[in-house]
Protein backbone atom coordinates (compact mmCIF):
# COMPACT_ATOMS: atom_id res chain seq x y z
CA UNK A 1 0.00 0.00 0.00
CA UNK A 2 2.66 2.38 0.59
CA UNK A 3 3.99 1.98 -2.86
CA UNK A 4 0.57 2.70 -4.44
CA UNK A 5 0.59 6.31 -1.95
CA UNK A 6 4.04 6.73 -3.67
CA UNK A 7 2.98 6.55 -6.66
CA UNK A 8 -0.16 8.61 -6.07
CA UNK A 9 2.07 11.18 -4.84
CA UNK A 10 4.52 11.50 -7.97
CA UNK A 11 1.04 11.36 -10.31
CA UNK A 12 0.48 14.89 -7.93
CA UNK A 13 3.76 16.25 -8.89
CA UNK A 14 3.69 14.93 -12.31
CA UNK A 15 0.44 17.11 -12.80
CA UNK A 16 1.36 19.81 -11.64
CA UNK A 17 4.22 20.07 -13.59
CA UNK A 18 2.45 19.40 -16.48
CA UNK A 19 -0.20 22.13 -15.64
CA UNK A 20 2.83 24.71 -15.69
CA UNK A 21 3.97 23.65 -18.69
CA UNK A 22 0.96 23.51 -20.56
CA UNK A 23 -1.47 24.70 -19.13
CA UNK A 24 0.18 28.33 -17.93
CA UNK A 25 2.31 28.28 -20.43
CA UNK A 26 5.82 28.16 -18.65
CA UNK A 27 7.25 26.12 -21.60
CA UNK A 28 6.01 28.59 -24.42
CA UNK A 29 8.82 31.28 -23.04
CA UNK A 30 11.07 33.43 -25.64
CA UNK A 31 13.17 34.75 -23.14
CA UNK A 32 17.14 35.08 -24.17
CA UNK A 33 18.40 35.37 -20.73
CA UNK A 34 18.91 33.39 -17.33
CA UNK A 35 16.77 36.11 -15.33
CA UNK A 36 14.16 36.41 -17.61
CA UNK A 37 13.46 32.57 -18.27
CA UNK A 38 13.92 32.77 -13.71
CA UNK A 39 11.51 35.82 -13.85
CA UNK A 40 9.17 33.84 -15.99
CA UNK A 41 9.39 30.60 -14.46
CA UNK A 42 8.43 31.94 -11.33
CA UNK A 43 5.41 34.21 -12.84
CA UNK A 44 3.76 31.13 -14.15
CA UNK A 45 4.11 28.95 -10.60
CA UNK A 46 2.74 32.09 -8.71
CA UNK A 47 -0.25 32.21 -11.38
CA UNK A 48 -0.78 28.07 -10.93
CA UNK A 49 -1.02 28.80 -6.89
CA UNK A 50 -3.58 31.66 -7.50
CA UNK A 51 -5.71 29.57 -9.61
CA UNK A 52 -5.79 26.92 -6.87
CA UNK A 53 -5.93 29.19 -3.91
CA UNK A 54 -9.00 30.45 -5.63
CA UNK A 55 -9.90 26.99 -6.54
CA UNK A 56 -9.73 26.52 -2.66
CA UNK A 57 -11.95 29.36 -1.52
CA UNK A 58 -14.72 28.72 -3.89
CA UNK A 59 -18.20 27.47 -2.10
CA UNK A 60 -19.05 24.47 -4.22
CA UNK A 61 -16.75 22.06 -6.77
CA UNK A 62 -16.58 23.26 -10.15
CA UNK A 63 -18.90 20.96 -12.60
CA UNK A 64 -16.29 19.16 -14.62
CA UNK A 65 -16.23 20.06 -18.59
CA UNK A 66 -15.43 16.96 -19.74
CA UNK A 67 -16.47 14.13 -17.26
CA UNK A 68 -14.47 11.17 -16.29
CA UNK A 69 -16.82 8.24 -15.09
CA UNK A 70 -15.94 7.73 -11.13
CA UNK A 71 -13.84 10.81 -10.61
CA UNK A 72 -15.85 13.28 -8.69
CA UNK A 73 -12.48 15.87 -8.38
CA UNK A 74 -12.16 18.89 -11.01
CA UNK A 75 -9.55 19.57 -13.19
CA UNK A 76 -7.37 22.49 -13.49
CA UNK A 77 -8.81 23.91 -16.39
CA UNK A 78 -12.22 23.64 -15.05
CA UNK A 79 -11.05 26.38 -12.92
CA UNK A 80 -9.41 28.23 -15.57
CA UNK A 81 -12.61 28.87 -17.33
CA UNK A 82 -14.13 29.80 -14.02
CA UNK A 83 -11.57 32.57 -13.51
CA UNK A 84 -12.04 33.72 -17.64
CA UNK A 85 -15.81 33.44 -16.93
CA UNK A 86 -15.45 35.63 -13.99
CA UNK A 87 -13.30 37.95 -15.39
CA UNK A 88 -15.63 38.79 -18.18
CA UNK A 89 -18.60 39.21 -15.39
CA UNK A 90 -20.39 42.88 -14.84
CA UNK A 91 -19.58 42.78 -11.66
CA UNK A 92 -15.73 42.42 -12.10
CA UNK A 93 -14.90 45.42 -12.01
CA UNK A 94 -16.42 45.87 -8.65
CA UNK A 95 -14.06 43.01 -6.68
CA UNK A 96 -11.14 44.14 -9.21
CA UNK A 97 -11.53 47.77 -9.54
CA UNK A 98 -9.48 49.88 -12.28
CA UNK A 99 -7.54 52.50 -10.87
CA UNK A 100 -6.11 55.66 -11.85
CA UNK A 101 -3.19 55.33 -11.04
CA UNK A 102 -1.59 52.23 -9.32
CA UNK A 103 -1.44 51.52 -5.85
CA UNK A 104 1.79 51.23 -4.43
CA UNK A 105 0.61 48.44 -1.78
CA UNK A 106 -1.50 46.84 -3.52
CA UNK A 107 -1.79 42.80 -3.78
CA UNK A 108 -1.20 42.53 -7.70
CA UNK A 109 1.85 44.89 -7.16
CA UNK A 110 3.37 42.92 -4.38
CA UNK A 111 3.37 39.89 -5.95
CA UNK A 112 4.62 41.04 -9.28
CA UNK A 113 7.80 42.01 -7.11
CA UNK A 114 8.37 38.86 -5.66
CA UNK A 115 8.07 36.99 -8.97
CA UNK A 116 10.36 39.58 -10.72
């Protein structure tokens, strides 16, 4: 049994990985430098986190596009859409507001400084 919690373990990792690659898009980079592809790299795990911190808070599980008989989880582009779906909402602009001119504490600002 502990070999079959091993290996459903590394099928975590292994998923994740592939969700930064593919998914976010980690693997598409043009960058010519060491810092940028670092800069990058780290951009697109901060963005997978968000999604499933977000993932995390919502109320309910996300109905599953595309359904896999006896798997009752979600996948990470289920969320995806649920974040594109939200972002196109009304009522964005209300949680995200735009501002004039850019906070200099602001969450989106603080995070893009850790990640670059």
């Amino acid at each position: 049994t502990q070999i079959i919690e091993y290996y459903g373990a590394r099928w975590k990792i292994e998923s994740g990985f592939k969700e930064l690659k593919q998914d976010i898009g980690s693997q598409k980079s043009q960058c010519r430098n060491a810092q940028a592809v670092t800069n990058h790299l780290n951009f697109c795990m901060m963005a997978t986190t968000l999604t499933w911190i977000y993932a995390d808070r919502l109320k309910t599980n996300p109905e599953r596009r595309h359904k896999v008989k006896g798997r009752t989880s979600f996948a990470f582009s289920d969320i995806r859409r649920i974040i594109a779906e939200a972002a196109l909402d009304p009522d964005f602009e209300r949680v995200c507001p735009k501002y004039s001119s850019s906070p200099v504490n602001s969450v989106v600002t603080v995070l893009l400084r850790m990640v670059a």
